[in-house]
Every structure is written in structure tokens, then in C-alpha cells.
Protein backbone atom coordinates (compact mmCIF):
# COMPACT_ATOMS: atom_id res chain seq x y z
CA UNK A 1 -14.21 40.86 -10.44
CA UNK A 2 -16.53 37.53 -8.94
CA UNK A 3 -15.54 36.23 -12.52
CA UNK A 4 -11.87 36.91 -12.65
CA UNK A 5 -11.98 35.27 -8.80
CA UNK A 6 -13.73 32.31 -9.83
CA UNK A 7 -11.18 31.86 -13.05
CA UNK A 8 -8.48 31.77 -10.32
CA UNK A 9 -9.72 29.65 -8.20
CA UNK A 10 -10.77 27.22 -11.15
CA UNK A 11 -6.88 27.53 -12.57
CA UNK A 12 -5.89 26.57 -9.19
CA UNK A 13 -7.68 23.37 -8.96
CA UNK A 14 -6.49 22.51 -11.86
CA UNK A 15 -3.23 22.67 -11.07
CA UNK A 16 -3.75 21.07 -7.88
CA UNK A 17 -5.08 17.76 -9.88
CA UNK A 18 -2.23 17.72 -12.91
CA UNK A 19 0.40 17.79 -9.80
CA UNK A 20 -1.57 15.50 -8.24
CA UNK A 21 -1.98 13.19 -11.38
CA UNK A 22 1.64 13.55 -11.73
CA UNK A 23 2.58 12.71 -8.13
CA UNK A 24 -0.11 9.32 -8.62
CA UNK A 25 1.76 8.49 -11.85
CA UNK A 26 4.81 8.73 -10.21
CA UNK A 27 4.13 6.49 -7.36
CA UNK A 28 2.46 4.03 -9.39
CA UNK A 29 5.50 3.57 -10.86
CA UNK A 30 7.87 3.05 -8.18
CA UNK A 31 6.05 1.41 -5.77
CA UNK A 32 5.72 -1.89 -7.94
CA UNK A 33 9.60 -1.62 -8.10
CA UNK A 34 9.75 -0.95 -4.37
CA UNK A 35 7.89 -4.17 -3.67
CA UNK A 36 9.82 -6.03 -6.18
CA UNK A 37 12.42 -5.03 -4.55
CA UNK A 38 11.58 -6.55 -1.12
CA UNK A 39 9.87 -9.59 -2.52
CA UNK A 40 13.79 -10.44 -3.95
CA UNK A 41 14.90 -9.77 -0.61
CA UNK A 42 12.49 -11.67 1.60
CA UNK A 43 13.11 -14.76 -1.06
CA UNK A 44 16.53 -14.34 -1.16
CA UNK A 45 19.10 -17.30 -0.32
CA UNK A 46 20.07 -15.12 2.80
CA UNK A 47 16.39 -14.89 3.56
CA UNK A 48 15.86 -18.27 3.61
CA UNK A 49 18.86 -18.93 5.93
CA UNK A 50 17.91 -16.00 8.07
CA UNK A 51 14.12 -17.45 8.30
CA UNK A 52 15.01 -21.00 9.15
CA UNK A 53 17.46 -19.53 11.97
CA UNK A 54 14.63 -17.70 13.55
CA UNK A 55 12.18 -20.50 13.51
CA UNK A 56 15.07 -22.93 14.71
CA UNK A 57 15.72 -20.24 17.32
CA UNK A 58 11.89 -19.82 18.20
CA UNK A 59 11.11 -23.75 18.01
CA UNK A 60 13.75 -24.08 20.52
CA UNK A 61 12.62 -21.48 22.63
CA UNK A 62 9.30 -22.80 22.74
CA UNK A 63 10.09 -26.33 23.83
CA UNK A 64 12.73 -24.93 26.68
CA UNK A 65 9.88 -22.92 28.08
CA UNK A 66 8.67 -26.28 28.39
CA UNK A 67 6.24 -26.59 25.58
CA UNK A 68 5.21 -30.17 24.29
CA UNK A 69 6.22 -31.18 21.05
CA UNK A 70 3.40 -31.13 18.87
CA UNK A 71 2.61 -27.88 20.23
CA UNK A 72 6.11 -26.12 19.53
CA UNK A 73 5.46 -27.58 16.02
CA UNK A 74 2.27 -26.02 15.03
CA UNK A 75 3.51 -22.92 16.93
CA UNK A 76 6.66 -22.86 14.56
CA UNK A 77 4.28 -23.89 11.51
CA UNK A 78 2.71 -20.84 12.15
CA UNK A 79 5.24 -18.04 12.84
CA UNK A 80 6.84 -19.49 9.19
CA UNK A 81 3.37 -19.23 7.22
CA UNK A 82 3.36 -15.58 8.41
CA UNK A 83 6.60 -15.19 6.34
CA UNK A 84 5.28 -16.84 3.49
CA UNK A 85 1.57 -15.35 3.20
CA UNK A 86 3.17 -12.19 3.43
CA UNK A 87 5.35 -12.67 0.76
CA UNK A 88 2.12 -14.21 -1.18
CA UNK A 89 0.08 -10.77 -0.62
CA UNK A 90 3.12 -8.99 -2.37
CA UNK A 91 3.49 -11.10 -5.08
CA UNK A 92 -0.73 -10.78 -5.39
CA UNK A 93 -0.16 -6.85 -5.56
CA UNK A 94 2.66 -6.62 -8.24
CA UNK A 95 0.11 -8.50 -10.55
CA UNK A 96 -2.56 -7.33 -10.15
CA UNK A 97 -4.29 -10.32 -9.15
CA UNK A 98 -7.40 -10.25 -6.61
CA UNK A 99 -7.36 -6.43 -6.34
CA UNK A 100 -7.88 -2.89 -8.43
CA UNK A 101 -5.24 -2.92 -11.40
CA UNK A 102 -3.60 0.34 -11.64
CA UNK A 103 -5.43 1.63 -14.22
CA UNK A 104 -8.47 1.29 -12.53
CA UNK A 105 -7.25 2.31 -9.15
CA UNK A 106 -5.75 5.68 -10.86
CA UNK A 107 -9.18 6.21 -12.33
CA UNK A 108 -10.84 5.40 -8.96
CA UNK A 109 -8.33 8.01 -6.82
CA UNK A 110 -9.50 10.79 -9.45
CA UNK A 111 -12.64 10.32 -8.95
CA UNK A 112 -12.07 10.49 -5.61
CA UNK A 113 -10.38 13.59 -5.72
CA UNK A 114 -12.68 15.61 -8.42
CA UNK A 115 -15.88 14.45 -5.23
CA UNK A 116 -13.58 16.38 -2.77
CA UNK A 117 -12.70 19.32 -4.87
CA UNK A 118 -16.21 19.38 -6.13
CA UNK A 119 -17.18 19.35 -1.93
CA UNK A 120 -14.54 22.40 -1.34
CA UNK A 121 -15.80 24.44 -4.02
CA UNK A 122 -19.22 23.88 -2.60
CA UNK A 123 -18.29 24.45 0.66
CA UNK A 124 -16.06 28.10 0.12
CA UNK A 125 -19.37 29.03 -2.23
CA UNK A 126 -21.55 28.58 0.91
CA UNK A 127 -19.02 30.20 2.91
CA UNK A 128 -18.72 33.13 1.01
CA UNK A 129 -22.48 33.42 0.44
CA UNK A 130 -22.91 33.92 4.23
């Protein structure tokens, strides 16, 4: 009976981590797409355009409100850099570069995930022993 329990319990967890592997795999799949996806958009012609609107619009604002020139400048330097670096960090992510490659980041989240189950199992075991 405590054996049969244990085998279904055990058959469970397993389970649990094959959907979960296929779930990761899954994601680790689309999500480069999905950020190649916005990295076209946010460097898009119409990007571009749309960008240097907003930091005409914002430079202006900025020196209506009174602002003095070199100021407004540095100001608008800045607001486009965030832009930019963020596009940067995306590109840095689709490559791999500076960061856990997905290989090693799958291998990493099972670990991850065998310490917890491993925890559980530990944890119901005391539970039950009480």
C-alpha cells in the first residue's frame, strides 16, 4: 500500500517535470521570436520617425518650460539613449551574449526544479510522518 502510494506520487512528479520540460522548450522557442519581433519593430523606419517626433516633441517641451539650451540637450540625449540601450539589451539576449545561453539556462531551471520537488517530497514525508 505505502509502496503503491509512493509509485504514484513518484509517476506524478514525473509528469509534472516532462510537462514542465515541454512548456520550457516551448517558450524557449518563441520568446527569441517574440523579441525578434519587437527588436524589427522598435528599429523600424516608422520607429525611427516615431522616436525623433517624441524627442522633437520633448526637446521642445523642455525649452518652453523654460529650460536652457544645453540643458534641454542632454535632457533629450538622454530620453533617446533609453530607446537605444533598450534595444541593445534585446539584441544582447537573442545572442546570447553577456548572459546564460539557453542551453545552459534550461539546464539551470531543471535543476532548479528537481531542488524544489526534491524539498516537497521531503516536506509531505515529514508531514505524513507526524
Amino acid at each position: 500500500m505505502i509502496g503503491e502510494k509512493e509509485e504514484k506520487k513518484e509517476k506524478g512528479e514525473t509528469e509534472d517535470v516532462e510537462e514542465l520540460r515541454e512548456v520550457l522548450s516551448v517558450v524557449s522557442k518563441e520568446v527569441p521570436a517574440l523579441i525578434k519581433g519587437i527588436i524589427a519593430s522598435v528599429f523600424s523606419e516608422e520607429a525611427g520617425r516615431d522616436m525623433g517626433r517624441a524627442a522633437a516633441s520633448f526637446y521642445k517641451e523642455l525649452k518652453e518650460a523654460g529650460m536652457p539650451e544645453e540643458v534641454a540637450v542632454k535632457m533629450t540625449e538622454g530620453y533617446i539613449s533609453t530607446f537605444t540601450s533598450l534595444g541593445e539589451v534585446m539584441k544582447r539576449a537573442i545572442s546570447g551574449e553577456k548572459g546564460i545561453k539557453g542551453k545552459e539556462l534550461e539546464e539551470e531551471i531543471s535543476r532548479k526544479i528537481k531542488e524544489k520537488l526534491a524539498e516537497k517530497r521531503l516536506q509531505k514525508k515529514e508531514e505524513e510522518e507526524e
